[in-house]
PDB file of N, CA and C in Angstrom:
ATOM      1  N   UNK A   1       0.846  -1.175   0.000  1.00  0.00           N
ATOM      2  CA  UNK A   1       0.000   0.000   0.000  1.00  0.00           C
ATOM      3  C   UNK A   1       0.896   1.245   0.000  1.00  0.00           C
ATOM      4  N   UNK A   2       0.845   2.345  -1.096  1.00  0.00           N
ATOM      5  CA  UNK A   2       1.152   3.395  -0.995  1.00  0.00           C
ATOM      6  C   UNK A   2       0.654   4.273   0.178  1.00  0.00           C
ATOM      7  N   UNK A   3       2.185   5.174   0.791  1.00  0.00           N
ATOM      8  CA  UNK A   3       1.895   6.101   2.207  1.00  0.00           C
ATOM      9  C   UNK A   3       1.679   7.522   1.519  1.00  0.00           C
ATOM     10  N   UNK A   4       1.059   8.145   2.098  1.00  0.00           N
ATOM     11  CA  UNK A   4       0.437   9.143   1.571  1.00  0.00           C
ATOM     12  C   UNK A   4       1.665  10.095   2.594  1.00  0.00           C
ATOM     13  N   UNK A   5       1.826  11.681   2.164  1.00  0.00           N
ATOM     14  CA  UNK A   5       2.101  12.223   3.073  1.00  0.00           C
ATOM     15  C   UNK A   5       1.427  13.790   3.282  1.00  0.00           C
ATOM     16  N   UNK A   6       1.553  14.108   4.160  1.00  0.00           N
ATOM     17  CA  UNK A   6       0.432  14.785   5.350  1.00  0.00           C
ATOM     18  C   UNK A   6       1.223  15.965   5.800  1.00  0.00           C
ATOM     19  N   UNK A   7       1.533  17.203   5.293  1.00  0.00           N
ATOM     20  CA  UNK A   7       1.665  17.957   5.814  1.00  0.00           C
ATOM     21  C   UNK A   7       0.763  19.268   6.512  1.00  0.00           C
ATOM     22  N   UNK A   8       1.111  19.700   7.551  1.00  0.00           N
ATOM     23  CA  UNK A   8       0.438  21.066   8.660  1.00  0.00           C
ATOM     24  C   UNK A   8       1.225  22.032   8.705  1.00  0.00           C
ATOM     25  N   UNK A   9       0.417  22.977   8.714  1.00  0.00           N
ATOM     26  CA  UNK A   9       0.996  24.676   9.251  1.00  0.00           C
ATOM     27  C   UNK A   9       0.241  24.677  10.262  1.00  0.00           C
ATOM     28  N   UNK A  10       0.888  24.787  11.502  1.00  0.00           N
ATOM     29  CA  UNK A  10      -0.223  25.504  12.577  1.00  0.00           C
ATOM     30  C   UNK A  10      -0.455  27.092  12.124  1.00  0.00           C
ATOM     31  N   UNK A  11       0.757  27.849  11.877  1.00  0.00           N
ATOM     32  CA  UNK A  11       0.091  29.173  12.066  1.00  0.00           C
ATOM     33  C   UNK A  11      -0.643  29.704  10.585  1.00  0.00           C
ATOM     34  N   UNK A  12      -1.132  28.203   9.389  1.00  0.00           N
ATOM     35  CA  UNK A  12      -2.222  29.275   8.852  1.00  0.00           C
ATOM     36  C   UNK A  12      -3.808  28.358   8.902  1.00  0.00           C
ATOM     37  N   UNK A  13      -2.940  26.922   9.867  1.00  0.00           N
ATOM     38  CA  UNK A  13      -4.133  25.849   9.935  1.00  0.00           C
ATOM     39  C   UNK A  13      -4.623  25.159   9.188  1.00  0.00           C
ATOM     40  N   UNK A  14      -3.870  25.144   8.164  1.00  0.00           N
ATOM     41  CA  UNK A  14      -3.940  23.912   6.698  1.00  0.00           C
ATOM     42  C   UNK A  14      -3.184  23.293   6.385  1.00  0.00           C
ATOM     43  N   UNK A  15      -3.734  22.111   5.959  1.00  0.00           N
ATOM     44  CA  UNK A  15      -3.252  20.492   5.444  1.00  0.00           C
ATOM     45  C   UNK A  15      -2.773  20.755   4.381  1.00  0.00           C
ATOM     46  N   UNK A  16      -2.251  19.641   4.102  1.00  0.00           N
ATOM     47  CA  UNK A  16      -1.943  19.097   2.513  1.00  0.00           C
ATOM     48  C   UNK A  16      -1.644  18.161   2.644  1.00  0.00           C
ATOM     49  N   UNK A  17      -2.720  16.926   1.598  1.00  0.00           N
ATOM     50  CA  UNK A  17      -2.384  15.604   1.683  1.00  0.00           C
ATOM     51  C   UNK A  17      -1.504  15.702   0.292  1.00  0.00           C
ATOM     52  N   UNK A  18      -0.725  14.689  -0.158  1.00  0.00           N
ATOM     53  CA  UNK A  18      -0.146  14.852  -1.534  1.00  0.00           C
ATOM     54  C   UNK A  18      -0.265  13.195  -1.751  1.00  0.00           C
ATOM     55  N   UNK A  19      -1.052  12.870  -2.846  1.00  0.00           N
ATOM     56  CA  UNK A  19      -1.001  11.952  -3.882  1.00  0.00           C
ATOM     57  C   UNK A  19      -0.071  11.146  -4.214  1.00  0.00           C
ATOM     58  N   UNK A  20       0.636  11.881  -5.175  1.00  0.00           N
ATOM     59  CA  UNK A  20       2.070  11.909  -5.670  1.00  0.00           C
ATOM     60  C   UNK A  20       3.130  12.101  -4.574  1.00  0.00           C
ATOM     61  N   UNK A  21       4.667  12.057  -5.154  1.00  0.00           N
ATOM     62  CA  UNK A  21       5.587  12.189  -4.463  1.00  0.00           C
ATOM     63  C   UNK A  21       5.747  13.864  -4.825  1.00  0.00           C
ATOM     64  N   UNK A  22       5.784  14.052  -3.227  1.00  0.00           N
ATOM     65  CA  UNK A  22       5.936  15.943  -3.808  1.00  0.00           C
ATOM     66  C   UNK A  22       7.166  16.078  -4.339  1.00  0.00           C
ATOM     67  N   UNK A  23       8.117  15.739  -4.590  1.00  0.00           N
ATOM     68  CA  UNK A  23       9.081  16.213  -5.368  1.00  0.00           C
ATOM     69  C   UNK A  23       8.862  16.236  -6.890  1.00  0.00           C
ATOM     70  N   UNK A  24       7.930  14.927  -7.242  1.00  0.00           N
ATOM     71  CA  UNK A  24       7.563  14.851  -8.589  1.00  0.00           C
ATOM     72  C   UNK A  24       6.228  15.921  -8.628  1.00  0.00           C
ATOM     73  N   UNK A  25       5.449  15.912  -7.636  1.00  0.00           N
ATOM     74  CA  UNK A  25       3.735  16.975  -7.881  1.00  0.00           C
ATOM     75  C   UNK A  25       4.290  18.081  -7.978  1.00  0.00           C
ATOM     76  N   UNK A  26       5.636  18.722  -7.066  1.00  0.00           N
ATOM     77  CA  UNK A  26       5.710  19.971  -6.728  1.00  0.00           C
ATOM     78  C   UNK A  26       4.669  20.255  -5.320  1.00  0.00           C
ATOM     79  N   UNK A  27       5.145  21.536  -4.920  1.00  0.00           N
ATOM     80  CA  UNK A  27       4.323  21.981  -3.576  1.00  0.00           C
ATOM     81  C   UNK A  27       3.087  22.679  -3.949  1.00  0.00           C
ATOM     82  N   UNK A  28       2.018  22.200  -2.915  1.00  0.00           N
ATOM     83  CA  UNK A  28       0.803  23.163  -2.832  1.00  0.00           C
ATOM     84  C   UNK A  28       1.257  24.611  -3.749  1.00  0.00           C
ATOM     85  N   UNK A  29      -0.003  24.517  -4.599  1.00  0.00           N
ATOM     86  CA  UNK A  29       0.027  25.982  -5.335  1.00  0.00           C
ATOM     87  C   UNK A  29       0.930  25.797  -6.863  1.00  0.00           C
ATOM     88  N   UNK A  30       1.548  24.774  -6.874  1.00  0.00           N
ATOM     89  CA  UNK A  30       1.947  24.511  -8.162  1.00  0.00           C
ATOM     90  C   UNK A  30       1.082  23.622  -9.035  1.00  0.00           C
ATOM     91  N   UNK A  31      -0.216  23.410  -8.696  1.00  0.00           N
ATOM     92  CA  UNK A  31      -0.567  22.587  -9.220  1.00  0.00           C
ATOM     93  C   UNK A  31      -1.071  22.927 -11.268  1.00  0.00           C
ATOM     94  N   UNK A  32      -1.277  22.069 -12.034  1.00  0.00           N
ATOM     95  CA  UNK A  32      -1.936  22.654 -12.831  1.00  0.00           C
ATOM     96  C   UNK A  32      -3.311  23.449 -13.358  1.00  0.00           C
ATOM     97  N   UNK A  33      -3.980  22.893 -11.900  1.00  0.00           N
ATOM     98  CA  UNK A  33      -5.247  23.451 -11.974  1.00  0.00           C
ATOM     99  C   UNK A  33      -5.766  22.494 -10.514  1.00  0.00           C
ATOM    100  N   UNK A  34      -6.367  23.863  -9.657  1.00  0.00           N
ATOM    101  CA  UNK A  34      -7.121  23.724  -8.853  1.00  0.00           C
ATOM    102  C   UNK A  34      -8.886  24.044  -8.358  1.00  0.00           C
ATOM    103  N   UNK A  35      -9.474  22.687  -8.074  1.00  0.00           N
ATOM    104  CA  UNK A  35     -10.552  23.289  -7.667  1.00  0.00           C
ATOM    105  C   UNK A  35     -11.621  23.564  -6.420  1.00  0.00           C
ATOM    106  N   UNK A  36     -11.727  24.461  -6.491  1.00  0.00           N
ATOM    107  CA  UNK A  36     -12.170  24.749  -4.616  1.00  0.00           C
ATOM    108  C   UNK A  36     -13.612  23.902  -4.750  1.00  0.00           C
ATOM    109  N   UNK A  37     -13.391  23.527  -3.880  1.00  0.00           N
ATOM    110  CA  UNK A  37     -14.938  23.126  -3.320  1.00  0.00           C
ATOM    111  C   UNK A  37     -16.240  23.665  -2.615  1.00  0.00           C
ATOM    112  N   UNK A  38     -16.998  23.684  -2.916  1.00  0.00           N
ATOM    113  CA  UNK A  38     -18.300  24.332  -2.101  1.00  0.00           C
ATOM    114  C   UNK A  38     -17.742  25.523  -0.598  1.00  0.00           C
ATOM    115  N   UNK A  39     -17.029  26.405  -0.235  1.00  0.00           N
ATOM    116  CA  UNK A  39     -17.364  26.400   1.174  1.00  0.00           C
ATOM    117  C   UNK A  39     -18.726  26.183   2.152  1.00  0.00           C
ATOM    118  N   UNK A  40     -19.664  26.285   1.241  1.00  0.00           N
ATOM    119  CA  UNK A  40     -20.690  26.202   2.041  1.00  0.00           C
ATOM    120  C   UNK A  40     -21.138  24.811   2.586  1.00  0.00           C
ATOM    121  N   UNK A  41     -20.729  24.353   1.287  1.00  0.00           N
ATOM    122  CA  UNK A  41     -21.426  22.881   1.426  1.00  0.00           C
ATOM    123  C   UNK A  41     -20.361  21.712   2.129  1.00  0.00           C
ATOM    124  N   UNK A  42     -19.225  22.560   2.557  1.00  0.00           N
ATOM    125  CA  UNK A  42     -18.283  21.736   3.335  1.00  0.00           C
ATOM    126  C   UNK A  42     -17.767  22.497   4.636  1.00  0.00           C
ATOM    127  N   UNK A  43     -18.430  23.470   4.787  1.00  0.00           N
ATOM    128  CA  UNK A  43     -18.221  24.118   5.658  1.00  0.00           C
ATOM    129  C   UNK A  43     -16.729  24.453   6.413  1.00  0.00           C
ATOM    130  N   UNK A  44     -16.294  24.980   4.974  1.00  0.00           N
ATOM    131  CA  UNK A  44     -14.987  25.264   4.910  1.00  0.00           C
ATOM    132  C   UNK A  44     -14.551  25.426   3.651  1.00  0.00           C
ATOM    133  N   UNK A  45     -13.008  25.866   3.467  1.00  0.00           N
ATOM    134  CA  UNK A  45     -12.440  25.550   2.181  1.00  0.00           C
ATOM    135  C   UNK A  45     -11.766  24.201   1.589  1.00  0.00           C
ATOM    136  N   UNK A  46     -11.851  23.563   0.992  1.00  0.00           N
ATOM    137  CA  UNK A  46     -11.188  22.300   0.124  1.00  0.00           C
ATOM    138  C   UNK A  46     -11.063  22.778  -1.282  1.00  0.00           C
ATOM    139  N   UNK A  47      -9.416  22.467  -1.091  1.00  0.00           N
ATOM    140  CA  UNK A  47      -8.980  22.445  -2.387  1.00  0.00           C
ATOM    141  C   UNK A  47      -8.460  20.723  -2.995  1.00  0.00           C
ATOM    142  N   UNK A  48      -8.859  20.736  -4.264  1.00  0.00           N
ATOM    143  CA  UNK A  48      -8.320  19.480  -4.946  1.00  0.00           C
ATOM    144  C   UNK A  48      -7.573  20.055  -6.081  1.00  0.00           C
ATOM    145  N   UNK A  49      -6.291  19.760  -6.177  1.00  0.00           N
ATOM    146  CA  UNK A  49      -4.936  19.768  -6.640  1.00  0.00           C
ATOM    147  C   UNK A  49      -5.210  18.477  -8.117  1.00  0.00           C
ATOM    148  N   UNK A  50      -4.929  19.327  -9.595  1.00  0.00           N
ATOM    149  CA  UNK A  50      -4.681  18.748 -10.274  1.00  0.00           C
ATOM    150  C   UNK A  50      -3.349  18.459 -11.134  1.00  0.00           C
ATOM    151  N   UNK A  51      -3.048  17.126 -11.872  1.00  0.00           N
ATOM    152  CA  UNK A  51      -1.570  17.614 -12.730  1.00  0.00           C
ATOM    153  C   UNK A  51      -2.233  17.907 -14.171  1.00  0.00           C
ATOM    154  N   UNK A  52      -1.052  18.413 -15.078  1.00  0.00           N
ATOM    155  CA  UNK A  52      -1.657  18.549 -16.490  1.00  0.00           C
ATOM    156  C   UNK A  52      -2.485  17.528 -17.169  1.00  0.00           C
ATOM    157  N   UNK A  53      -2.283  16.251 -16.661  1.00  0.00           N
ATOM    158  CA  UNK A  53      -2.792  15.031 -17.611  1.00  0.00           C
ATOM    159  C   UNK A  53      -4.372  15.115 -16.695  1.00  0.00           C
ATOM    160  N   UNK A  54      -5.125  16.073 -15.425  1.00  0.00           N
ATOM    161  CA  UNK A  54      -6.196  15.660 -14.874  1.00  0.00           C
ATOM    162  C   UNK A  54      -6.513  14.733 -14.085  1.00  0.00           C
ATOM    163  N   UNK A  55      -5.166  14.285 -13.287  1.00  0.00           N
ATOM    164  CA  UNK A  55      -4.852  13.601 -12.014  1.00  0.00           C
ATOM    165  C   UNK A  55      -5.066  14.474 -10.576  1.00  0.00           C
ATOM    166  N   UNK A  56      -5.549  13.921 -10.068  1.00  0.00           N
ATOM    167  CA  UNK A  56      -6.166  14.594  -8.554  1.00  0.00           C
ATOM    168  C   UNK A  56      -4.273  14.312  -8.199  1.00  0.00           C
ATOM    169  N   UNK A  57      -3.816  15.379  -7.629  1.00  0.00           N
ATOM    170  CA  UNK A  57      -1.946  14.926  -7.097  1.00  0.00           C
ATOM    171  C   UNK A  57      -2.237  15.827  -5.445  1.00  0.00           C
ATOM    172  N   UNK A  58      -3.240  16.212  -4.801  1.00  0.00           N
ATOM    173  CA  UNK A  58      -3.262  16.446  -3.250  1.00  0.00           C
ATOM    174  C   UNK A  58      -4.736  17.460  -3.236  1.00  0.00           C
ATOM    175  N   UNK A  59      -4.780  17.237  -2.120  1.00  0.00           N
ATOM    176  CA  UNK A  59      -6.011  17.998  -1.512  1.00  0.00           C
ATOM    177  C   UNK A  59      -5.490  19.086  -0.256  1.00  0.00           C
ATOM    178  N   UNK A  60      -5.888  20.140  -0.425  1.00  0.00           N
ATOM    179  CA  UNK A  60      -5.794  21.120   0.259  1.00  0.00           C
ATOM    180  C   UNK A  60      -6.782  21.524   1.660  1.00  0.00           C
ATOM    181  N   UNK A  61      -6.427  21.618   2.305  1.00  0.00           N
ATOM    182  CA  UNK A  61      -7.326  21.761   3.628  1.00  0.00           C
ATOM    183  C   UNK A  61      -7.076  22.586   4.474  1.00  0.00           C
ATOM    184  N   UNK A  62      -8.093  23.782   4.553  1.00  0.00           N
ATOM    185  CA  UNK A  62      -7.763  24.927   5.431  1.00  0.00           C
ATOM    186  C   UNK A  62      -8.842  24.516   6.702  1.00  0.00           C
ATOM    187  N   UNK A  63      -8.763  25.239   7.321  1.00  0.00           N
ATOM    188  CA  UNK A  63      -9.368  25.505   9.154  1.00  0.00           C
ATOM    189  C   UNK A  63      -9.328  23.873   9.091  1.00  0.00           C
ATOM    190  N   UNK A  64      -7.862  23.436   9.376  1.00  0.00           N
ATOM    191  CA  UNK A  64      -8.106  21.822   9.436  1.00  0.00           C
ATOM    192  C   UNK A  64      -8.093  21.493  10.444  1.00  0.00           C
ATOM    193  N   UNK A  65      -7.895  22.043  11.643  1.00  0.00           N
ATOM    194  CA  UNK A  65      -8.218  21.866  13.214  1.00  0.00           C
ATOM    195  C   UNK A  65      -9.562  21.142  13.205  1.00  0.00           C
ATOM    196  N   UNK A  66     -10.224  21.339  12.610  1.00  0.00           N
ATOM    197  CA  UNK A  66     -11.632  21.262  12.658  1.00  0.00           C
ATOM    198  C   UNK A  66     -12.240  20.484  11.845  1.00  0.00           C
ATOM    199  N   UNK A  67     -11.303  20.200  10.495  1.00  0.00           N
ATOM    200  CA  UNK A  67     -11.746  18.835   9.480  1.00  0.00           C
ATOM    201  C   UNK A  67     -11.008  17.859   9.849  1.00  0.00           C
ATOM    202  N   UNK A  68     -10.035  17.641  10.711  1.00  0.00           N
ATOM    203  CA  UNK A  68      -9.221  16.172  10.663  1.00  0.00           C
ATOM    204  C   UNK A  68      -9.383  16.265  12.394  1.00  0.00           C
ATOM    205  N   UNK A  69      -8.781  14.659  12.470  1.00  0.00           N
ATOM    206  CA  UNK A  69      -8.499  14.542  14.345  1.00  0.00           C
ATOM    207  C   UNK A  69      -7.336  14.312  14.571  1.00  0.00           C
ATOM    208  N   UNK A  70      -7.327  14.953  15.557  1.00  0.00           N
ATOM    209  CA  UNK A  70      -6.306  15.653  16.078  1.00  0.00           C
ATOM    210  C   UNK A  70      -4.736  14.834  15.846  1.00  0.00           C
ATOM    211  N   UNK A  71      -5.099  12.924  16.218  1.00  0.00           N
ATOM    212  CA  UNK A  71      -3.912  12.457  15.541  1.00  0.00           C
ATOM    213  C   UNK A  71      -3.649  12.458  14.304  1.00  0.00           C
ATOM    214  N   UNK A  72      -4.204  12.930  13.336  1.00  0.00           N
ATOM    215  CA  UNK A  72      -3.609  12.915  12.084  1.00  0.00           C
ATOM    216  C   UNK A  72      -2.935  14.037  12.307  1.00  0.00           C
ATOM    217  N   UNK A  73      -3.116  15.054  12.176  1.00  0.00           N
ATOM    218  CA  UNK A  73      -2.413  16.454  12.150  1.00  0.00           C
ATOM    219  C   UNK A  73      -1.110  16.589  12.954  1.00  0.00           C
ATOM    220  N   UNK A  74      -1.552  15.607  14.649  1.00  0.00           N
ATOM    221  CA  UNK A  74      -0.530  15.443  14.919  1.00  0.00           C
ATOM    222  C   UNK A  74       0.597  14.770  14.301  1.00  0.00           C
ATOM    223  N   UNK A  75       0.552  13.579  13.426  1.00  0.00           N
ATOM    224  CA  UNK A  75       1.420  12.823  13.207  1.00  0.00           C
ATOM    225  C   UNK A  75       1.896  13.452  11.866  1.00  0.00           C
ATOM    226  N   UNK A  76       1.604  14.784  11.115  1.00  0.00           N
ATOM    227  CA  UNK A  76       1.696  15.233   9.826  1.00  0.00           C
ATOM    228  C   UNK A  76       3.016  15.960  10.083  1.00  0.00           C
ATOM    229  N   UNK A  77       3.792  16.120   8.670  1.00  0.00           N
ATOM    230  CA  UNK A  77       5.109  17.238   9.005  1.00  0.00           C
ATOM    231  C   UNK A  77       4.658  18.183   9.132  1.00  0.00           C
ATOM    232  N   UNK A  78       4.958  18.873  10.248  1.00  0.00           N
ATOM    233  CA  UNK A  78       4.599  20.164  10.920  1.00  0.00           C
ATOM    234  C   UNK A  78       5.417  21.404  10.099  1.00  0.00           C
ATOM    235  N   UNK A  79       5.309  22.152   9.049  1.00  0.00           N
ATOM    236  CA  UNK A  79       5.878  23.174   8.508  1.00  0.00           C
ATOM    237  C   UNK A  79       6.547  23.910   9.361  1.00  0.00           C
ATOM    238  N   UNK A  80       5.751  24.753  10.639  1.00  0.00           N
ATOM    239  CA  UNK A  80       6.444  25.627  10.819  1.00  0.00           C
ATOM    240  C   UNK A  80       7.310  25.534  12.234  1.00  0.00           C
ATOM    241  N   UNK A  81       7.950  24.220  12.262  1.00  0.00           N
ATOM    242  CA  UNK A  81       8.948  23.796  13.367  1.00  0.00           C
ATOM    243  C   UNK A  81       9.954  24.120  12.088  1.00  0.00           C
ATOM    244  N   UNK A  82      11.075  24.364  12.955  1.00  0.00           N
ATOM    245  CA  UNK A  82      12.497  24.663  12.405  1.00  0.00           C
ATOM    246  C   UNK A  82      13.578  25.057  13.000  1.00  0.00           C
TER     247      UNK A  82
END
């Protein structure tokens, strides 16, 4: 089974799952095309991350305090340790 990986920002409170190997997807915001999802209807923002060929390569997740539990986020690379 392919491991997915899971990164967090605490200080802007969003995820990023990545698909792909981010070195091959590139980072959040490089994608070829992204599409937000409902806020309303998810009661929040979700982004889904595409590549040129129309491969889903990560999902984006803001106010994720509140969409994931708490051990996932915990166990995610934490961005802004350094």
């Amino acid at each position: 089974m392919a491991e997915l990986k899971v990164t967090y920002s605490q200080q802007a409170d969003a995820a990023y799952i990545y698909f792909e190997d981010p070195a091959r997807a590139g980072a959040p915001g490089t994608a070829a095309k992204t599409y937000p999802c409902d806020p309303i209807a998810v009661d929040g923002m979700i982004n889904l991350d595409f590549d040129k060929e129309g491969r889903v390569i990560g999902i984006e997740i803001l106010d994720a305090r509140s969409k994931f539990p708490s051990y996932l986020l915990d166990a995610a690379e934490h961005l802004d340790q350094g």
